[in-house]
PDB file of N, CA and C in Angstrom:
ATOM      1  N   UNK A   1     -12.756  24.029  -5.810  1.00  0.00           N
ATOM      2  CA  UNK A   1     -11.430  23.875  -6.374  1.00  0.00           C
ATOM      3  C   UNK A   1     -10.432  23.579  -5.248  1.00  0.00           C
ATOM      4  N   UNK A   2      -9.849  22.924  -5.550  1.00  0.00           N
ATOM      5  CA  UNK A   2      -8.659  22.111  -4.550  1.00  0.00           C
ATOM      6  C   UNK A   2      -7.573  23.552  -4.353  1.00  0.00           C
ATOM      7  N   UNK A   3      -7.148  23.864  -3.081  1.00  0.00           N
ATOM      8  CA  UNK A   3      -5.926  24.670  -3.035  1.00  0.00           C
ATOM      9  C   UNK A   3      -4.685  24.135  -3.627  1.00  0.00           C
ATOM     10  N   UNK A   4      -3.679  24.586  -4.680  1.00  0.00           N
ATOM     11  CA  UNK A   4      -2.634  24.155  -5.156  1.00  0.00           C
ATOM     12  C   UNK A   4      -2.035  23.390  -4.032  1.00  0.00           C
ATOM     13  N   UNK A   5      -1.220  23.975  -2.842  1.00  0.00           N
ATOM     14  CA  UNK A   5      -0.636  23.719  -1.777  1.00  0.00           C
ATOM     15  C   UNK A   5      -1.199  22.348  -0.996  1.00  0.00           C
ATOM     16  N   UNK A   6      -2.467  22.314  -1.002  1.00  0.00           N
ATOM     17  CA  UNK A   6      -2.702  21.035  -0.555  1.00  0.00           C
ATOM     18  C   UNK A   6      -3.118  19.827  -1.085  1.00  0.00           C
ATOM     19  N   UNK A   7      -3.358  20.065  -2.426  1.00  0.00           N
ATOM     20  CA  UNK A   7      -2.846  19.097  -3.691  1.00  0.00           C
ATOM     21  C   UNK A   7      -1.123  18.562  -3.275  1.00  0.00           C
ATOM     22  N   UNK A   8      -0.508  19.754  -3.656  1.00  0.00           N
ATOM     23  CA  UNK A   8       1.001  19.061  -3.523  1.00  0.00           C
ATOM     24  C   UNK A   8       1.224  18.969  -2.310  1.00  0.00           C
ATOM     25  N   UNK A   9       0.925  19.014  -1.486  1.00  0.00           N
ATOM     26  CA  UNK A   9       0.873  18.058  -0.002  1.00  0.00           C
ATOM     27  C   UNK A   9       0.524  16.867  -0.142  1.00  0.00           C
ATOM     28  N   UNK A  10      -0.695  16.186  -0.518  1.00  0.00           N
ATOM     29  CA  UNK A  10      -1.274  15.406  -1.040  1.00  0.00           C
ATOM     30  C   UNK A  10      -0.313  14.219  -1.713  1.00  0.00           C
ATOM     31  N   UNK A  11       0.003  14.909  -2.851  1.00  0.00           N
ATOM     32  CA  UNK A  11       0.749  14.737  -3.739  1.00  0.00           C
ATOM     33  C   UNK A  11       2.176  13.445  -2.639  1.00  0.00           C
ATOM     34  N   UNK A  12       2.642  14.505  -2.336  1.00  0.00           N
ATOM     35  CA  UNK A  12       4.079  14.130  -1.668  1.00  0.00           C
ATOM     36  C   UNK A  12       3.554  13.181  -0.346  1.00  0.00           C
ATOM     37  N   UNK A  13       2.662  13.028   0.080  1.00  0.00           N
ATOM     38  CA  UNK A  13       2.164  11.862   0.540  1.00  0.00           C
ATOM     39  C   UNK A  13       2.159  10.532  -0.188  1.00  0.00           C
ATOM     40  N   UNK A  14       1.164  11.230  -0.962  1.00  0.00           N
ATOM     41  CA  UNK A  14       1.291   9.632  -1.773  1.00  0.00           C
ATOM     42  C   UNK A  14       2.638   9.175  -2.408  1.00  0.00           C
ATOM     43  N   UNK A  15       3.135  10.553  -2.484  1.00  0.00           N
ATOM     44  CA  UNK A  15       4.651   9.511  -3.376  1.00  0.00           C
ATOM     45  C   UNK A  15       5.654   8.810  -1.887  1.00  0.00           C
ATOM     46  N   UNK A  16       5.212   9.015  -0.685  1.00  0.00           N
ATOM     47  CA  UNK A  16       5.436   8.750   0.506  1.00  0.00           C
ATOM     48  C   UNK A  16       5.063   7.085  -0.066  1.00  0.00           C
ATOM     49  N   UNK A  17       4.175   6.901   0.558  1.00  0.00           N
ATOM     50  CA  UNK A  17       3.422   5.865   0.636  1.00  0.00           C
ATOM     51  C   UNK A  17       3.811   4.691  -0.709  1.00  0.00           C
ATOM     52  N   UNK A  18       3.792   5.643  -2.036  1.00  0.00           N
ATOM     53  CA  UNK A  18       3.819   4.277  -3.002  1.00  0.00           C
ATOM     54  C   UNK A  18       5.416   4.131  -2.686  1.00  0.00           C
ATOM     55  N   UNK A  19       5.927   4.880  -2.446  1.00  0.00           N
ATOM     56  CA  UNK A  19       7.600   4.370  -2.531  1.00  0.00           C
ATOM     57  C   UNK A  19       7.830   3.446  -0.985  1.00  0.00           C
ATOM     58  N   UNK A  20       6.627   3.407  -0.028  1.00  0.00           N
ATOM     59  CA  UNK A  20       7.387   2.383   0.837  1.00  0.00           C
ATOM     60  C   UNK A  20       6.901   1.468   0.509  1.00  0.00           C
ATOM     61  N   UNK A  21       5.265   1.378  -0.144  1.00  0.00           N
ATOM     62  CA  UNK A  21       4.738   0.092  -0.831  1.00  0.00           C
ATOM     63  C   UNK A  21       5.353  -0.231  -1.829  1.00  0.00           C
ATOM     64  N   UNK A  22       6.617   0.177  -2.070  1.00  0.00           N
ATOM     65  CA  UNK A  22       7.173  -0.298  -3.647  1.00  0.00           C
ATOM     66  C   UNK A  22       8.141  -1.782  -2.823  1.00  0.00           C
ATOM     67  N   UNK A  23       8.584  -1.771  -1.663  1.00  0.00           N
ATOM     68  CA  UNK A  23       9.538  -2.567  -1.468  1.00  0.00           C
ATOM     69  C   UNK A  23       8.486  -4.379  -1.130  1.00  0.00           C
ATOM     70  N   UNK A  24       9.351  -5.791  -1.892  1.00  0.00           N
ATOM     71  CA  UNK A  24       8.400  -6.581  -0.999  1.00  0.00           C
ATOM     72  C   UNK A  24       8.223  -6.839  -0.165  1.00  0.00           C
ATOM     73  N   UNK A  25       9.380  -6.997   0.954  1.00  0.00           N
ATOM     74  CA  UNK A  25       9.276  -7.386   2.741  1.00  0.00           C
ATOM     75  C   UNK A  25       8.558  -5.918   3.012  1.00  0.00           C
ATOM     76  N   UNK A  26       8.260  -4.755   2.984  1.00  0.00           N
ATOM     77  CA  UNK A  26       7.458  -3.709   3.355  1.00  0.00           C
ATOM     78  C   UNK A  26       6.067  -4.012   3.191  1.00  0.00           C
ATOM     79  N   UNK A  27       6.083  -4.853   2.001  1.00  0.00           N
ATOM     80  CA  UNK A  27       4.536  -5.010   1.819  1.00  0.00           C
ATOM     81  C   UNK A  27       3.946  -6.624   2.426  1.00  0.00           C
ATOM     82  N   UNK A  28       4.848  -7.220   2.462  1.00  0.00           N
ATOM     83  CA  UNK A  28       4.862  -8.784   3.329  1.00  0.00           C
ATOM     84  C   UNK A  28       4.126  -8.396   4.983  1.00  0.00           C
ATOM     85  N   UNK A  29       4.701  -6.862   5.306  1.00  0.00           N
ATOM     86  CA  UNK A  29       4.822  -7.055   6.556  1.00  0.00           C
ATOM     87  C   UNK A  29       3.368  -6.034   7.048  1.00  0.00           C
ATOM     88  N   UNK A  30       3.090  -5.340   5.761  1.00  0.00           N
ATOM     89  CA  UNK A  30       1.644  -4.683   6.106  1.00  0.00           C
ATOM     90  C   UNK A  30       0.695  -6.105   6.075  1.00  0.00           C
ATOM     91  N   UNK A  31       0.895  -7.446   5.040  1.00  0.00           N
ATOM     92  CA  UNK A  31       0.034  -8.461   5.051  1.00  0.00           C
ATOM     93  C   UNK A  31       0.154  -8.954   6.118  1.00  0.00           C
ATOM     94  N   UNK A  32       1.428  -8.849   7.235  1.00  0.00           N
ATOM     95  CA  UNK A  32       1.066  -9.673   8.484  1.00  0.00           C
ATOM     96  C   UNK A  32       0.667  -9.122   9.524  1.00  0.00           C
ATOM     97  N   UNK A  33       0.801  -7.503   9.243  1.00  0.00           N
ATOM     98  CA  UNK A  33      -0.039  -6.662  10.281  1.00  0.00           C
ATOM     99  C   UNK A  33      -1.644  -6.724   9.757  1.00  0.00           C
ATOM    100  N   UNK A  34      -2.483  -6.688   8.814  1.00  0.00           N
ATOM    101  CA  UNK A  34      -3.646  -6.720   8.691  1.00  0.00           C
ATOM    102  C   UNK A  34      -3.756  -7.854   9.694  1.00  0.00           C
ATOM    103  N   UNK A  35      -3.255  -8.967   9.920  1.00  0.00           N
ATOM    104  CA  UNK A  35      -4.259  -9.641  10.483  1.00  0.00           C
ATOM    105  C   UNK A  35      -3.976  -9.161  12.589  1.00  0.00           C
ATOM    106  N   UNK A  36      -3.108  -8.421  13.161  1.00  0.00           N
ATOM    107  CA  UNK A  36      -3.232  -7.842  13.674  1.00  0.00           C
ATOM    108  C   UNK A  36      -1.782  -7.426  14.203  1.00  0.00           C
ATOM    109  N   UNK A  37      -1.319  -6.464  15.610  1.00  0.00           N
ATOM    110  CA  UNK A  37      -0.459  -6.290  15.841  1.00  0.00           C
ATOM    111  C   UNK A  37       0.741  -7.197  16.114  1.00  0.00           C
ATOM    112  N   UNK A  38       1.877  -6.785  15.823  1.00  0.00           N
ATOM    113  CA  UNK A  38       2.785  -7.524  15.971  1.00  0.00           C
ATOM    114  C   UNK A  38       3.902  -6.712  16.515  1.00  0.00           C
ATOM    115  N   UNK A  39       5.068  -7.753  17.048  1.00  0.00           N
ATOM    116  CA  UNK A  39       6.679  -6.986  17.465  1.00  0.00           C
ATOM    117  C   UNK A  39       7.674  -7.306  16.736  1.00  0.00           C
ATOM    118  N   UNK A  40       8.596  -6.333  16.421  1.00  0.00           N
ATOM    119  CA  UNK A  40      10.097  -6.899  15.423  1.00  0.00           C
ATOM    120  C   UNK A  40      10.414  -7.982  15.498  1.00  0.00           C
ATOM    121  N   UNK A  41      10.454  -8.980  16.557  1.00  0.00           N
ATOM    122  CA  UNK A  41      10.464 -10.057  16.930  1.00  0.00           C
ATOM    123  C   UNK A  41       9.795 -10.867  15.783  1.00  0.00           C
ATOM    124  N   UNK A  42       8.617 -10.875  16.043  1.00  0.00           N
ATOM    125  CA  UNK A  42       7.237 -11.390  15.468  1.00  0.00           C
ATOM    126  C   UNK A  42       7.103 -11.320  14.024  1.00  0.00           C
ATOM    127  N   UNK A  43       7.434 -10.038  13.309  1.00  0.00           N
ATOM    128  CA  UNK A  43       7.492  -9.775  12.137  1.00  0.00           C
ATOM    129  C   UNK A  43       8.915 -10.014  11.870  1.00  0.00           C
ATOM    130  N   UNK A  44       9.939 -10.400  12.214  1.00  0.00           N
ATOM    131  CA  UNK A  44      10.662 -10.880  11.375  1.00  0.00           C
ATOM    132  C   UNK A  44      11.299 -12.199  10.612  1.00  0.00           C
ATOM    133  N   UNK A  45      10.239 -12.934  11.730  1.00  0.00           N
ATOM    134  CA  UNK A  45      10.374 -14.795  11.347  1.00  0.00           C
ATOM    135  C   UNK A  45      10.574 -15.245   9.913  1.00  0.00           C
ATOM    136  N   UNK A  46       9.548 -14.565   9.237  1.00  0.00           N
ATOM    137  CA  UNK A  46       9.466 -15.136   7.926  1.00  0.00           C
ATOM    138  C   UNK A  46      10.704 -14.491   7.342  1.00  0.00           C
ATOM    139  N   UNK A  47      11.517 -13.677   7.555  1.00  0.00           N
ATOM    140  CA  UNK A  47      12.921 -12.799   6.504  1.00  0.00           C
ATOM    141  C   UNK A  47      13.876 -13.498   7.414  1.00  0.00           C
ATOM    142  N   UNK A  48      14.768 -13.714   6.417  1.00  0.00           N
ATOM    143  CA  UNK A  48      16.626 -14.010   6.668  1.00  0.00           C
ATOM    144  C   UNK A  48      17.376 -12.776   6.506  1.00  0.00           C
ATOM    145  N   UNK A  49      16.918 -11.493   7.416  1.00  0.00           N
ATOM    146  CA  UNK A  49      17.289 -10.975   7.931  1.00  0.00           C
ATOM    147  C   UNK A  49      17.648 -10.252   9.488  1.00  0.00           C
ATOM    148  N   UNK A  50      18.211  -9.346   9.743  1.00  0.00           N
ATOM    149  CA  UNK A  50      18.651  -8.860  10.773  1.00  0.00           C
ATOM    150  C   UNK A  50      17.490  -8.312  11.643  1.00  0.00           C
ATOM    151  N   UNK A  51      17.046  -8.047  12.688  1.00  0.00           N
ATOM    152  CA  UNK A  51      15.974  -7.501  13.517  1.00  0.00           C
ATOM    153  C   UNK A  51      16.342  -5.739  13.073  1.00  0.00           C
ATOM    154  N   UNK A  52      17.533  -5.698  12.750  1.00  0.00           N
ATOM    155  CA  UNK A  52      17.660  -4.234  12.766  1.00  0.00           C
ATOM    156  C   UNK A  52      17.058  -4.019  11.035  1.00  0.00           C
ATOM    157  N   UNK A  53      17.543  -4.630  10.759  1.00  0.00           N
ATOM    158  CA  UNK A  53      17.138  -4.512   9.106  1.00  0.00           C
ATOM    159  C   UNK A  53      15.287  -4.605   9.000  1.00  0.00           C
ATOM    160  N   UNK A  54      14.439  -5.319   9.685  1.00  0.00           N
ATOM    161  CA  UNK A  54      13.562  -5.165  10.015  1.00  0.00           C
ATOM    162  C   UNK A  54      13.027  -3.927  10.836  1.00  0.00           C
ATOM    163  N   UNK A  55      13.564  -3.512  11.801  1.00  0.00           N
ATOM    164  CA  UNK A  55      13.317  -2.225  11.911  1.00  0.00           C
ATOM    165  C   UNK A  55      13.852  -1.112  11.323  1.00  0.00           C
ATOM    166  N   UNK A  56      14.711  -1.233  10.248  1.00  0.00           N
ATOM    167  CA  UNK A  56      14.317   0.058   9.447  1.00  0.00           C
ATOM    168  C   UNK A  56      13.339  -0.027   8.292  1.00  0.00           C
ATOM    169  N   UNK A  57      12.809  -1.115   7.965  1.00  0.00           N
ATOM    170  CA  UNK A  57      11.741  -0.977   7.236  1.00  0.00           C
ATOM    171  C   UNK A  57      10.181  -0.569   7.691  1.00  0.00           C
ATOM    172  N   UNK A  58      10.291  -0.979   9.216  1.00  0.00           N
ATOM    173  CA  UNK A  58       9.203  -0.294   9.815  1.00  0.00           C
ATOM    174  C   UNK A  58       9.633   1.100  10.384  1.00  0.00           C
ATOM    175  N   UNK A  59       9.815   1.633  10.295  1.00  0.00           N
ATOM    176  CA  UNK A  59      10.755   2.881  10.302  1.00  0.00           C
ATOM    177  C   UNK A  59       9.987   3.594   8.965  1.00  0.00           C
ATOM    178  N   UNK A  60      10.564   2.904   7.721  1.00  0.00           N
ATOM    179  CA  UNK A  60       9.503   3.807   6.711  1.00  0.00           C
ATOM    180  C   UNK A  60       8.428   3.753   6.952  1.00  0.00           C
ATOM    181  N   UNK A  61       7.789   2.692   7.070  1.00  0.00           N
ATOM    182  CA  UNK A  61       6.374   2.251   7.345  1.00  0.00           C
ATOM    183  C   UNK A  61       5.825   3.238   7.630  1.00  0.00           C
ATOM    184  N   UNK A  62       6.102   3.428   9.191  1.00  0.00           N
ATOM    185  CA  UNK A  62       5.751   4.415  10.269  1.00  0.00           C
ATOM    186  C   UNK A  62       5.626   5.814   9.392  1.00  0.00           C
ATOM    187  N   UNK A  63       7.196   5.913   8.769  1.00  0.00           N
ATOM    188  CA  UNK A  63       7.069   7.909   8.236  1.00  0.00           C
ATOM    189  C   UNK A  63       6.145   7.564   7.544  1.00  0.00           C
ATOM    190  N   UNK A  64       5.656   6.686   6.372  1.00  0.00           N
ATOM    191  CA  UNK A  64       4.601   6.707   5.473  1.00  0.00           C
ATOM    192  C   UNK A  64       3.230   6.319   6.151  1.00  0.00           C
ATOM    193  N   UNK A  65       3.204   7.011   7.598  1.00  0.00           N
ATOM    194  CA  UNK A  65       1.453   6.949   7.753  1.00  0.00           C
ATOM    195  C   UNK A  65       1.201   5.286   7.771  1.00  0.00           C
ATOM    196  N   UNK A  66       1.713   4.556   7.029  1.00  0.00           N
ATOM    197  CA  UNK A  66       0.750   3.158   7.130  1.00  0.00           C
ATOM    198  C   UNK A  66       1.256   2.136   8.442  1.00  0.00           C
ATOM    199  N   UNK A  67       1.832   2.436   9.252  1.00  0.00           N
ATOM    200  CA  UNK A  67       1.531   1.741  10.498  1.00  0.00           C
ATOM    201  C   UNK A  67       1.635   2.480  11.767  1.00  0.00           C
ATOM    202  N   UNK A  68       1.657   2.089  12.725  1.00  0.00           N
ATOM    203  CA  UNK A  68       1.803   3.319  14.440  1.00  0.00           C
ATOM    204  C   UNK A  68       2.579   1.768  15.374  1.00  0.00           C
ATOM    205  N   UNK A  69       3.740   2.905  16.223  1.00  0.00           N
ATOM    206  CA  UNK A  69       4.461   1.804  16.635  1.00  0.00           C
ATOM    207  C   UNK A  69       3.940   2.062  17.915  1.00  0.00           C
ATOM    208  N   UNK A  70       3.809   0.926  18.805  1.00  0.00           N
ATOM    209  CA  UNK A  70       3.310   0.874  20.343  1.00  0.00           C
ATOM    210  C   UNK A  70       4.227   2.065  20.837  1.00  0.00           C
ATOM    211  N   UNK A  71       3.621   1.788  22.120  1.00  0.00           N
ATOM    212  CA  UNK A  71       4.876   2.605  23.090  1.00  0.00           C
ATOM    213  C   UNK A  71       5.808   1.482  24.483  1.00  0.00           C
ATOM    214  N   UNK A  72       4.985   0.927  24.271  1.00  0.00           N
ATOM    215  CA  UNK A  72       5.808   0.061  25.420  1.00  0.00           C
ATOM    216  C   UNK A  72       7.543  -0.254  25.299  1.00  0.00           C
ATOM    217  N   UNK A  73       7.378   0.157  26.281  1.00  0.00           N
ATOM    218  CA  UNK A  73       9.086   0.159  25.898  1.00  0.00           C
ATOM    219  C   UNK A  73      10.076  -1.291  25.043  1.00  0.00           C
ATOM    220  N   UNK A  74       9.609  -2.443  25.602  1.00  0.00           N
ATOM    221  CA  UNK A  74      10.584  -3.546  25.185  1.00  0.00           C
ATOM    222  C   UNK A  74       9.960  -4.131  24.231  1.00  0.00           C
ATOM    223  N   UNK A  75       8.720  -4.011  23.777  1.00  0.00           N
ATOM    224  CA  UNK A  75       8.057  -4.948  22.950  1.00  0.00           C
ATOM    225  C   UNK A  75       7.640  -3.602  21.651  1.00  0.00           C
ATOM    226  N   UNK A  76       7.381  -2.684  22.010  1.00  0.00           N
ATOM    227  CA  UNK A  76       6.832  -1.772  20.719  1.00  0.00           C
ATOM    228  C   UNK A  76       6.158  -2.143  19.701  1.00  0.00           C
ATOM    229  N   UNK A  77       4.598  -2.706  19.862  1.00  0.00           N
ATOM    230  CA  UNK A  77       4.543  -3.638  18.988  1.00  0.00           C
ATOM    231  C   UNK A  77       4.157  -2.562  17.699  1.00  0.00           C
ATOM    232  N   UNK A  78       3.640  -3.089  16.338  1.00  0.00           N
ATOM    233  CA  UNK A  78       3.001  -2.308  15.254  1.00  0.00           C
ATOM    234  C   UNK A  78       2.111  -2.630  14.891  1.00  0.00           C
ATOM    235  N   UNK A  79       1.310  -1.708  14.200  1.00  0.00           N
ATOM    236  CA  UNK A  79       0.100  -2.405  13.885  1.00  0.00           C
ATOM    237  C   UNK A  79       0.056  -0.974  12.617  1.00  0.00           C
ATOM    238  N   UNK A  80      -1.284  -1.785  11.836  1.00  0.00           N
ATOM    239  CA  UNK A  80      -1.295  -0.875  10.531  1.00  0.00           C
ATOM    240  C   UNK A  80      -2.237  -0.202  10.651  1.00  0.00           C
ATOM    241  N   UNK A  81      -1.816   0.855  10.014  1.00  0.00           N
ATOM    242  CA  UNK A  81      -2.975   2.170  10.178  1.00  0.00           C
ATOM    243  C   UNK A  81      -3.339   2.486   8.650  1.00  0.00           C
ATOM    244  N   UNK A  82      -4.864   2.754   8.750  1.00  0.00           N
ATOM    245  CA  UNK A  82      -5.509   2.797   7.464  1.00  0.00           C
ATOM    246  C   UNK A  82      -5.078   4.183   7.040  1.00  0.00           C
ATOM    247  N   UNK A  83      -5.085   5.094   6.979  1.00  0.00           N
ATOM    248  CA  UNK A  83      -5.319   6.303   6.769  1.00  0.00           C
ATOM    249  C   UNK A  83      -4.421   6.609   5.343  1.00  0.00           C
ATOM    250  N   UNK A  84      -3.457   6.646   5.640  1.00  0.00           N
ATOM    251  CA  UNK A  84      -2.257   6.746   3.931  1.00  0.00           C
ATOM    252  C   UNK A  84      -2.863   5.518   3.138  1.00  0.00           C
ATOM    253  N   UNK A  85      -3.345   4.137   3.720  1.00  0.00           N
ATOM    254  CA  UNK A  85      -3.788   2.877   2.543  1.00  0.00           C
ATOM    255  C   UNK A  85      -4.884   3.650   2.103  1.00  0.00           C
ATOM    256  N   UNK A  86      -5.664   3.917   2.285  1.00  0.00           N
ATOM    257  CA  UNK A  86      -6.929   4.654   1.831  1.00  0.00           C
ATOM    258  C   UNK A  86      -6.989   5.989   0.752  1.00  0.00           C
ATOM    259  N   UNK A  87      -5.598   6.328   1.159  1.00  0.00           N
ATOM    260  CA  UNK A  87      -5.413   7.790   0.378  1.00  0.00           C
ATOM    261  C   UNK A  87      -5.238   7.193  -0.523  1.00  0.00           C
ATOM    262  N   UNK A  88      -4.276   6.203  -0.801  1.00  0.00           N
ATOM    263  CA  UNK A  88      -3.515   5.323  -1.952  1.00  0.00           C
ATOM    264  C   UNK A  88      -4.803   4.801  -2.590  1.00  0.00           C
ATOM    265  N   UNK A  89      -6.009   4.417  -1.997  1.00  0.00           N
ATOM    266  CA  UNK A  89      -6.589   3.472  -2.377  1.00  0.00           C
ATOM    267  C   UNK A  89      -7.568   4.007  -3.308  1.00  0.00           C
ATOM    268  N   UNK A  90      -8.108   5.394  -2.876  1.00  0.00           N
ATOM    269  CA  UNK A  90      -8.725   6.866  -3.299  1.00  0.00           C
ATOM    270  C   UNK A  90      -8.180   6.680  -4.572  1.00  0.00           C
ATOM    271  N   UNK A  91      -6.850   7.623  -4.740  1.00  0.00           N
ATOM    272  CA  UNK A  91      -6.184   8.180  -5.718  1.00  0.00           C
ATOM    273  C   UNK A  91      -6.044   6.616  -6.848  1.00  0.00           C
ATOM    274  N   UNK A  92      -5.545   5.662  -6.845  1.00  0.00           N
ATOM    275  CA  UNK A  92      -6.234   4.643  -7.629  1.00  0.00           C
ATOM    276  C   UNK A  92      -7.606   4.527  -8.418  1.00  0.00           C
ATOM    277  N   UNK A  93      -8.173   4.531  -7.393  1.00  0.00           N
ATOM    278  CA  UNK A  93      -9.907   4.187  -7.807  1.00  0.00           C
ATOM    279  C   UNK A  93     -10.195   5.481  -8.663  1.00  0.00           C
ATOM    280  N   UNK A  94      -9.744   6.485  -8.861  1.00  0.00           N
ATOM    281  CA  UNK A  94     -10.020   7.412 -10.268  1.00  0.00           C
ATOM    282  C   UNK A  94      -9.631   6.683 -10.957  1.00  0.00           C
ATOM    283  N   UNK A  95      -8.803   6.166 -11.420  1.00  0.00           N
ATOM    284  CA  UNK A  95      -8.671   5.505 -12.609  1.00  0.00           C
ATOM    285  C   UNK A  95      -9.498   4.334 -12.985  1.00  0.00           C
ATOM    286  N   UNK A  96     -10.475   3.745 -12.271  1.00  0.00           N
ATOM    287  CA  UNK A  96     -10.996   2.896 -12.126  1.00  0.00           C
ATOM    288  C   UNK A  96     -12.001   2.820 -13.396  1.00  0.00           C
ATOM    289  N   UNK A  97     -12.231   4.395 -13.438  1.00  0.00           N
ATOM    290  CA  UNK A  97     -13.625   4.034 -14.672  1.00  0.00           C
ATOM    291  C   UNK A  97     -12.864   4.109 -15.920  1.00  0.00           C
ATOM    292  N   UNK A  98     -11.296   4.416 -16.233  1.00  0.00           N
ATOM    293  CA  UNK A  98     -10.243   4.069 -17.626  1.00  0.00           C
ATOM    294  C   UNK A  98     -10.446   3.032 -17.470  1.00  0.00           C
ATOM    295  N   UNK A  99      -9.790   1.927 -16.848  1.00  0.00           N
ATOM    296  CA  UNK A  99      -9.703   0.499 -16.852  1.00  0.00           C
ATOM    297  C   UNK A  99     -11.363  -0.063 -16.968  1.00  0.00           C
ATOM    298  N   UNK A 100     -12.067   0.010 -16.694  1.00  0.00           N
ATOM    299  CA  UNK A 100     -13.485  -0.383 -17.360  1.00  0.00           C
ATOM    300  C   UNK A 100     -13.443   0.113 -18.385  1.00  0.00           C
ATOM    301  N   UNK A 101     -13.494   1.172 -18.664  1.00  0.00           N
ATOM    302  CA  UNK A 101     -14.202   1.027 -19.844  1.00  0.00           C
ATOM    303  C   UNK A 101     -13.106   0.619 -21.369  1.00  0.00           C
ATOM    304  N   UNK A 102     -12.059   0.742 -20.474  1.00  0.00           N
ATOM    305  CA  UNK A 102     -10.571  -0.444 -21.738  1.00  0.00           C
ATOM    306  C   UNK A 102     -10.880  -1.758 -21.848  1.00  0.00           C
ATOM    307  N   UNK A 103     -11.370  -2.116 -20.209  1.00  0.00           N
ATOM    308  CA  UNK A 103     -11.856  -3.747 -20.364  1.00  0.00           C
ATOM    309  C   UNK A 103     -13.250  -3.733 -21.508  1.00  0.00           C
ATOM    310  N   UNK A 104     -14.046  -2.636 -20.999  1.00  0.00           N
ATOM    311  CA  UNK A 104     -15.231  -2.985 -21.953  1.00  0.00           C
ATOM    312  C   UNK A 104     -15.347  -2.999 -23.341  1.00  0.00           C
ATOM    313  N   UNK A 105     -14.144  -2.356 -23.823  1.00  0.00           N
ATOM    314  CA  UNK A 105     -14.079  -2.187 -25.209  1.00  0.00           C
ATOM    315  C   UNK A 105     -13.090  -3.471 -25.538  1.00  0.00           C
ATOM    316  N   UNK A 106     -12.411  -3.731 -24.802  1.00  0.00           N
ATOM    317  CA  UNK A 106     -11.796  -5.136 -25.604  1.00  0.00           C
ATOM    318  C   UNK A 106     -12.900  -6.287 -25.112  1.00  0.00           C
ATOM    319  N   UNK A 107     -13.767  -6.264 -24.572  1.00  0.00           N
ATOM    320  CA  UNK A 107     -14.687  -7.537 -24.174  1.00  0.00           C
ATOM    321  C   UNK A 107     -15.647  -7.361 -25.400  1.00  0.00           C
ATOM    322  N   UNK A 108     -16.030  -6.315 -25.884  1.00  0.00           N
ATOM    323  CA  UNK A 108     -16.911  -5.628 -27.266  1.00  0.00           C
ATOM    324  C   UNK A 108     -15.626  -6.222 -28.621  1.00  0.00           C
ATOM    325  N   UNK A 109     -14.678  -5.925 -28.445  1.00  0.00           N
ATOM    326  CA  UNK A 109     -13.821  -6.614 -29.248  1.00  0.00           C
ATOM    327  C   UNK A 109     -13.461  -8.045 -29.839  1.00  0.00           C
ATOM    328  N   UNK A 110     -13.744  -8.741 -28.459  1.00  0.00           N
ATOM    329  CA  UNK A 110     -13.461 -10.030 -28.702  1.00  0.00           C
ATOM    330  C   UNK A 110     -14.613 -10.636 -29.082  1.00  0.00           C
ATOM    331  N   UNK A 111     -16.026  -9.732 -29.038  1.00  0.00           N
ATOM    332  CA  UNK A 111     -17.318 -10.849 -28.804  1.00  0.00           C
ATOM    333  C   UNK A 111     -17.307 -10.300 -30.740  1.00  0.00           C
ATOM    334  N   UNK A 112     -17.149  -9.230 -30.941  1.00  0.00           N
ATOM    335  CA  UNK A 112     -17.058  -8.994 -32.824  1.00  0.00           C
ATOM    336  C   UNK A 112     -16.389 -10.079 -33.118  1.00  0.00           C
ATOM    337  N   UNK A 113     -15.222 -10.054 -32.683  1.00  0.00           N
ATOM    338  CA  UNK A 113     -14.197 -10.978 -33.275  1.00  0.00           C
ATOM    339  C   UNK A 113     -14.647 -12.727 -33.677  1.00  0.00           C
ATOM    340  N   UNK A 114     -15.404 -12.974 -32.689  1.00  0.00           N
ATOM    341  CA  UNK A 114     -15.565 -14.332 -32.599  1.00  0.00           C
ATOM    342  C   UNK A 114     -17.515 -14.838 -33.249  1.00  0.00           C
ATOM    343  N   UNK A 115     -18.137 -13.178 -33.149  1.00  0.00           N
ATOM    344  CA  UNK A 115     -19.040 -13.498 -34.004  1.00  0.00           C
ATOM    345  C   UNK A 115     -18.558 -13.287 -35.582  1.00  0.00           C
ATOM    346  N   UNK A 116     -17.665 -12.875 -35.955  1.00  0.00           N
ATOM    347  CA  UNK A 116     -16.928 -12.963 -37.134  1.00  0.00           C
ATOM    348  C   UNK A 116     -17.017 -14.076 -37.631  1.00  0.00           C
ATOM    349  N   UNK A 117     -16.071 -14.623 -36.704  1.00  0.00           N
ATOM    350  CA  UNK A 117     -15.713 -16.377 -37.137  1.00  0.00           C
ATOM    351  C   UNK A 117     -16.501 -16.994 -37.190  1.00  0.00           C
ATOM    352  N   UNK A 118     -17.308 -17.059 -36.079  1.00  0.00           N
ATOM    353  CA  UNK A 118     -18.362 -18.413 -35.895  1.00  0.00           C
ATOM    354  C   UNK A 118     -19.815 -18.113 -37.435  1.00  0.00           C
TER     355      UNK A 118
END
């Protein structure tokens, strides 16, 4: 049995995480870190925004576990860290066997339906 306390730890992680994956340039910018590290610089080409406005979105990033900022002083680059995507990715995939078996019953649905007709 799961300890209450670290359920709702848990818990408040993930609502961490889906609320920084809720924004789109947050999630633009985990797609340009998968392919590897980058600097504010670097990640902000594609937005018509401010470098600062870019770094406060990696700013959430960072509190939400899904990236780690260098240390070098002038460049700081980022890069994404699996660990919160995975939790997210976990807590999803329970639901995984609802959505089958909803798909399977409307795929059982449609094949009645159309041996009906035919």
């Amino acid at each position: 049995m799961i300890n209450p306390a670290i359920e709702q730890q848990q818990h408040g992680r993930l609502d961490i995480t889906f609320a920084a994956l809720a924004d789109p340039t947050r999630r633009a910018i985990l797609a340009r870190l998968a392919d590897g590290e980058a600097t504010v610089n670097e990640l902000a080409q594609p937005f018509s925004m401010t470098l600062q406005a870019v770094s406060k979105h990696l700013k959430v990033l960072e509190r939400a576990g899904l990236i780690a900022r260098g240390r070098d002083r002038q460049l700081r680059p980022s890069r994404l860290q699996g660990d919160a995507l995975k939790e997210a990715a976990d807590w999803l995939g329970a639901y995984r066997p609802f959505w089958e078996d909803s798909l399977d019953r409307l795929d059982q649905h449609l094949t009645e339906t159309q041996e009906k007709k035919g």
